[in-house]
Protein backbone atom coordinates (compact mmCIF):
# COMPACT_ATOMS: atom_id res chain seq x y z
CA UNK A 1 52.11 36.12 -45.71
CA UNK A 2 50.71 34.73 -42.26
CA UNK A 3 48.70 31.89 -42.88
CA UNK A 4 45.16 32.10 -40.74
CA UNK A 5 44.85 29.18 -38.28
CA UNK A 6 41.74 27.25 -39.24
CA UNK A 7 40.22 24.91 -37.26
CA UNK A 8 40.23 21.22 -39.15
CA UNK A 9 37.40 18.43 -38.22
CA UNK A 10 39.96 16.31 -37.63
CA UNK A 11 41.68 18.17 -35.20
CA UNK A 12 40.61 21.96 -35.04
CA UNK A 13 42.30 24.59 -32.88
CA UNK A 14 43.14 23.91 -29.36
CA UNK A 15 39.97 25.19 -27.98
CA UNK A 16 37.68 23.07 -29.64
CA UNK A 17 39.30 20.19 -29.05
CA UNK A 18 39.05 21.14 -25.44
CA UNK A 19 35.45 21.66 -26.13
CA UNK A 20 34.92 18.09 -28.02
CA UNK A 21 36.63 16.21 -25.08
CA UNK A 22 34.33 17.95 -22.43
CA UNK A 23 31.27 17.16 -24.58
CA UNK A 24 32.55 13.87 -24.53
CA UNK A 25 32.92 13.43 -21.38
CA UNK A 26 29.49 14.86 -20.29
CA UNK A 27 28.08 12.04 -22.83
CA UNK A 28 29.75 9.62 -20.81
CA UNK A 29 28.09 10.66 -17.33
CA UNK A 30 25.20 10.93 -18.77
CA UNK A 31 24.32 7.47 -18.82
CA UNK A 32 25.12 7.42 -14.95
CA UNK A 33 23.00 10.14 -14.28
CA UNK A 34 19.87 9.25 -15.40
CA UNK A 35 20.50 5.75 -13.93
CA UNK A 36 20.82 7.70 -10.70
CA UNK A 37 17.52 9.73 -11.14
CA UNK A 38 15.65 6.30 -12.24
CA UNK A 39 16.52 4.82 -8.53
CA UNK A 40 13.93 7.28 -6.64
CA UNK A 41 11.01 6.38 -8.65
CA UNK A 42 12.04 2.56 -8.46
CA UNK A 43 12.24 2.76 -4.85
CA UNK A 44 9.01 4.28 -4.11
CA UNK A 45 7.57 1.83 -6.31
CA UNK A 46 9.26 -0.97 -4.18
CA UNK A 47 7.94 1.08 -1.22
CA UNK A 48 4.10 0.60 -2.32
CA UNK A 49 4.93 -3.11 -3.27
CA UNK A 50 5.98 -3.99 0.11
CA UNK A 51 3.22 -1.80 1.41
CA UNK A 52 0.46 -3.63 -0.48
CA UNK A 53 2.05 -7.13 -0.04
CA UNK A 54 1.82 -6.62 3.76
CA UNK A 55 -1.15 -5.78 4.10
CA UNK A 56 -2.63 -8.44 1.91
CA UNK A 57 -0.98 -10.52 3.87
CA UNK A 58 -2.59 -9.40 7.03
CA UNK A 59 0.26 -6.97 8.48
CA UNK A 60 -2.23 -4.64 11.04
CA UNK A 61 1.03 -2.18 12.03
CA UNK A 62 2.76 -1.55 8.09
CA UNK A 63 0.97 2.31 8.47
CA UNK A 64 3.15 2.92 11.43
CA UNK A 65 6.26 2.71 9.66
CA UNK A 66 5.86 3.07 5.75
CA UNK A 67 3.04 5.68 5.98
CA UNK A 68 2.48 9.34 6.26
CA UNK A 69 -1.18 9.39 7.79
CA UNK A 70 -2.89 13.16 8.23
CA UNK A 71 -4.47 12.61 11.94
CA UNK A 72 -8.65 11.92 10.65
CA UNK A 73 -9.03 15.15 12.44
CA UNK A 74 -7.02 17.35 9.75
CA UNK A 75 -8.71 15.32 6.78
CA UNK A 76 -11.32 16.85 4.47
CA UNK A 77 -14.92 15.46 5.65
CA UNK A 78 -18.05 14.61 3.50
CA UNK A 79 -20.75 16.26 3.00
CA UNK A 80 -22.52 14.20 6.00
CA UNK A 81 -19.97 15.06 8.01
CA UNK A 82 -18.26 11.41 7.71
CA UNK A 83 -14.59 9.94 6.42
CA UNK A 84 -15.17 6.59 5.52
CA UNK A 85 -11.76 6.29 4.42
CA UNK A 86 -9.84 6.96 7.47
CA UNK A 87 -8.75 4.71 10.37
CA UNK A 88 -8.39 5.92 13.74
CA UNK A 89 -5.31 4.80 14.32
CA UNK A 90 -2.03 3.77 12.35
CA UNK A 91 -2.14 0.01 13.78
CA UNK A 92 -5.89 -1.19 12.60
CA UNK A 93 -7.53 -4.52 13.55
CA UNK A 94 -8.52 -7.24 11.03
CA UNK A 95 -11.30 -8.72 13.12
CA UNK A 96 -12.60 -5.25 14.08
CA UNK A 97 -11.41 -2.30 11.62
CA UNK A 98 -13.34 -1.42 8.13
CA UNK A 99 -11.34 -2.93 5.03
CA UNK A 100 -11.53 -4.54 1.63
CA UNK A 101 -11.39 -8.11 1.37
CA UNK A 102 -9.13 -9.19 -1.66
CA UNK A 103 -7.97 -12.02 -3.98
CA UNK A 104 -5.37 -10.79 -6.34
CA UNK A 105 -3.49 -7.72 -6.61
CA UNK A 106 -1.13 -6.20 -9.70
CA UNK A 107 0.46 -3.16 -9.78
CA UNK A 108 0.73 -1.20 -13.07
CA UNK A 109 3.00 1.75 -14.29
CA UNK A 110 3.97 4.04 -11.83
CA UNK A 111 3.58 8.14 -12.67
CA UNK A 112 6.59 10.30 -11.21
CA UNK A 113 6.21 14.41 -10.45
CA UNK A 114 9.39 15.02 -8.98
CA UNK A 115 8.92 13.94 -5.46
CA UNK A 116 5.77 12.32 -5.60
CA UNK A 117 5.08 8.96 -7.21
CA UNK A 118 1.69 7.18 -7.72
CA UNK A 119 1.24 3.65 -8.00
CA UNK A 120 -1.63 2.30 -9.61
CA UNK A 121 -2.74 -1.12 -8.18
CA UNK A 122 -5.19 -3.07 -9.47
CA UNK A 123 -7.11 -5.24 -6.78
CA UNK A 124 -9.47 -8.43 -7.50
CA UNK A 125 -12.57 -7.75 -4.44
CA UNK A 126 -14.11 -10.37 -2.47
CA UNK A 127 -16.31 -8.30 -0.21
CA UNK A 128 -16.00 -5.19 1.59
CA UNK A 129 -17.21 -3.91 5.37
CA UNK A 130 -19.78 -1.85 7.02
CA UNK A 131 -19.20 -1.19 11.20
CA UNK A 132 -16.68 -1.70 13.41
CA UNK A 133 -16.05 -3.92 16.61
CA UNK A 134 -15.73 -7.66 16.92
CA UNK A 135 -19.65 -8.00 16.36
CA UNK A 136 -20.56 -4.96 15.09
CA UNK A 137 -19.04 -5.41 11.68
CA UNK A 138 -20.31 -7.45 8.62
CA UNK A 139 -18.95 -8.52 5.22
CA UNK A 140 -21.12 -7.57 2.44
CA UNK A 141 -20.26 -8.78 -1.33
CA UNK A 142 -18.39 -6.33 -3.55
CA UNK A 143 -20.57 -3.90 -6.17
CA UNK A 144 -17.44 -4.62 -8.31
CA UNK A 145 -15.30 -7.45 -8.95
CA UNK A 146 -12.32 -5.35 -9.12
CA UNK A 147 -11.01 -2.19 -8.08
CA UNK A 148 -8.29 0.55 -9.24
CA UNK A 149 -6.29 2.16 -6.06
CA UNK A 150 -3.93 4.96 -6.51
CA UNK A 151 -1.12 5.05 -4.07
CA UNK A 152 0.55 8.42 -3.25
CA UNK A 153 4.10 7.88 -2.10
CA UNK A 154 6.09 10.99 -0.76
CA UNK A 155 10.20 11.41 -0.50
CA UNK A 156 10.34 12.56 2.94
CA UNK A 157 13.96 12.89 4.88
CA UNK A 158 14.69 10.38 2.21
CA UNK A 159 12.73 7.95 2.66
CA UNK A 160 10.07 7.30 0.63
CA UNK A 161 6.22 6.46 2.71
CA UNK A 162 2.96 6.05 1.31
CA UNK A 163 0.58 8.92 2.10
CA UNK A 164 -2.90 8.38 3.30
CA UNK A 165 -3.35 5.02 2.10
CA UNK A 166 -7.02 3.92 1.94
CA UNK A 167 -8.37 1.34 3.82
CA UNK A 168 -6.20 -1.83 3.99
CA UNK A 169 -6.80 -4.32 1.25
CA UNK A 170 -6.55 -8.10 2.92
CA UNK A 171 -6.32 -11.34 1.00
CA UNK A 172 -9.27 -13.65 2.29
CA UNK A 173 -6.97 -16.22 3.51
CA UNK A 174 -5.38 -14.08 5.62
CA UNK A 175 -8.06 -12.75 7.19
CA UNK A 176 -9.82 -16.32 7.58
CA UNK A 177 -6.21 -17.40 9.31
CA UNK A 178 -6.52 -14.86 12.03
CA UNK A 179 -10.15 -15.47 12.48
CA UNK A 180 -9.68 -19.26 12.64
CA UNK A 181 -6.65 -18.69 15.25
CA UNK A 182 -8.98 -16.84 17.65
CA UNK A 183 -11.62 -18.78 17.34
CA UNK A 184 -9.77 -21.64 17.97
CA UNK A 185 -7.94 -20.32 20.97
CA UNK A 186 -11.01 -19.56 22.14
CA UNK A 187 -13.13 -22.39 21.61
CA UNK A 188 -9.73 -24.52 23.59
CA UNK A 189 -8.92 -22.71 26.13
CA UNK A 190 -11.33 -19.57 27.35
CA UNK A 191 -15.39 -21.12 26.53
CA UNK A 192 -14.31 -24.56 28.50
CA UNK A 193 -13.75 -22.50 31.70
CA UNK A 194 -16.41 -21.53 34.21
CA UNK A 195 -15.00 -18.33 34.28
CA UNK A 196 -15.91 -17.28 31.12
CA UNK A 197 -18.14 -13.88 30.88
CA UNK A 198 -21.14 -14.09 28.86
CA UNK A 199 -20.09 -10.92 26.99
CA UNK A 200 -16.46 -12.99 26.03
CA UNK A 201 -18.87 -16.31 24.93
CA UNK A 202 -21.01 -13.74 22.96
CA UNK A 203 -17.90 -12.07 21.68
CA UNK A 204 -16.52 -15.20 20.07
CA UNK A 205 -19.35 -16.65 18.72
CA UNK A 206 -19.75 -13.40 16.85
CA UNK A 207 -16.45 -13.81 14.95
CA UNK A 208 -17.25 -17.19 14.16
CA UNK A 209 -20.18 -15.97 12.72
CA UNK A 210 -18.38 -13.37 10.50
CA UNK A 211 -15.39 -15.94 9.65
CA UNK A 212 -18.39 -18.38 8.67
CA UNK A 213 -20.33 -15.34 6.43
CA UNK A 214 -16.74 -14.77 5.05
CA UNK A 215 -15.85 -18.13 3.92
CA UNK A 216 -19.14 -18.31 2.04
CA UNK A 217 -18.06 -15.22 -0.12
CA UNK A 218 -14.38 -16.28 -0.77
CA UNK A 219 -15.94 -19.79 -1.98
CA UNK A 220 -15.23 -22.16 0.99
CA UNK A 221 -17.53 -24.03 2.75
CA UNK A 222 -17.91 -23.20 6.83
């Protein structure tokens, strides 16, 4: 009598233990895999962190290069007809341009959708802005100590860029550095001369104005 083949756990027929080495195998690339899959996410987070450290900093040209920006024209307007939120151009001005004027930032636990991450970032305010122009635009103190942004990054030709950021978020002591630089210049080399416009005296004693108004609400004395 023929004795049927059955297949041991040891061992088992040929087939399965074809079939236990390939399951073995795929349990051994897994590992690798979702390492892989983790690096996306990680980079776009690294992508918002060197977006938000730059710009605390006082980088004015990061959105040219690590940002997909909808032209303000294309953007979704309120109901007055206004986009408070958008910059009219991807290289912005801190002496000039609207932004938030910041002490601290952390960034908390990024949410992935496939090829969009967001970035939560948690920002300590200072003040904020209202106009534009070197004169035009004053520091007001912040409604709110602090302030939740969500940053939208995008996998794009692979390369990961932040879309639409909102409006830059500067440390204080950056800002006060470039305001203290012009004033500075100006006050040594342009009001001395003769030469000197009226409009470029009036122009520089306006930002020393607004660095004076801003030291007061970042705690310094003018």
């Amino acid at each position: 009598m023929r004795e049927e083949m059955k297949p041991s756990i040891a061992g088992g027929t040929p087939f399965r233990g074809l079939c236990r080495g390939l399951l073995m195998l795929a349990a051994a690339l897994l590992p690798a895999a979702g390492a892989m899959a983790a690096e996306a996410p990680s980079a776009a987070v690294e992508r918002v962190r060197e977006f938000v450290a730059g710009e605390f900093a006082g980088a004015e040209d990061l959105r040219a290069s690590l940002a997909l920006i909808v032209p303000a024209t294309q953007r979704p307007r309120t109901a007055s007809g206004e986009d408070p939120d958008a910059l009219d151009g991807q290289v912005f001005s801190l002496v000039g341009d609207a932004l938030v004027v910041v002490s601290r930032y952390e960034l908390g636990v990024a949410e992935s959708d496939g090829a969009v991450v967001v970035v939560p970032v948690d920002f300590s305010v200072v003040a904020t802005t209202q106009g534009q122009g070197v004169g035009g635009r004053r520091f007001v103190r912040a409604a709110s100590a602090s302030e939740r942004v969500r940053y939208r990054v995008l996998l794009r030709k692979g390369e990961w860029l932040v879309q639409d950021p909102p409006l830059p978020h500067v440390s204080a002591q950056a800002l006060l550095q470039s305001y203290r630089k012009q004033v500075d210049y100006a006050k040594e080399k342009l009001l001395p001369l003769p030469q000197t416009s009226r409009a470029q005296r009036e122009t520089f004693a306006a930002m020393e104005r607004e660095m004076n108004a801003l030291q007061v609400l970042a705690g310094e004395t003018p």
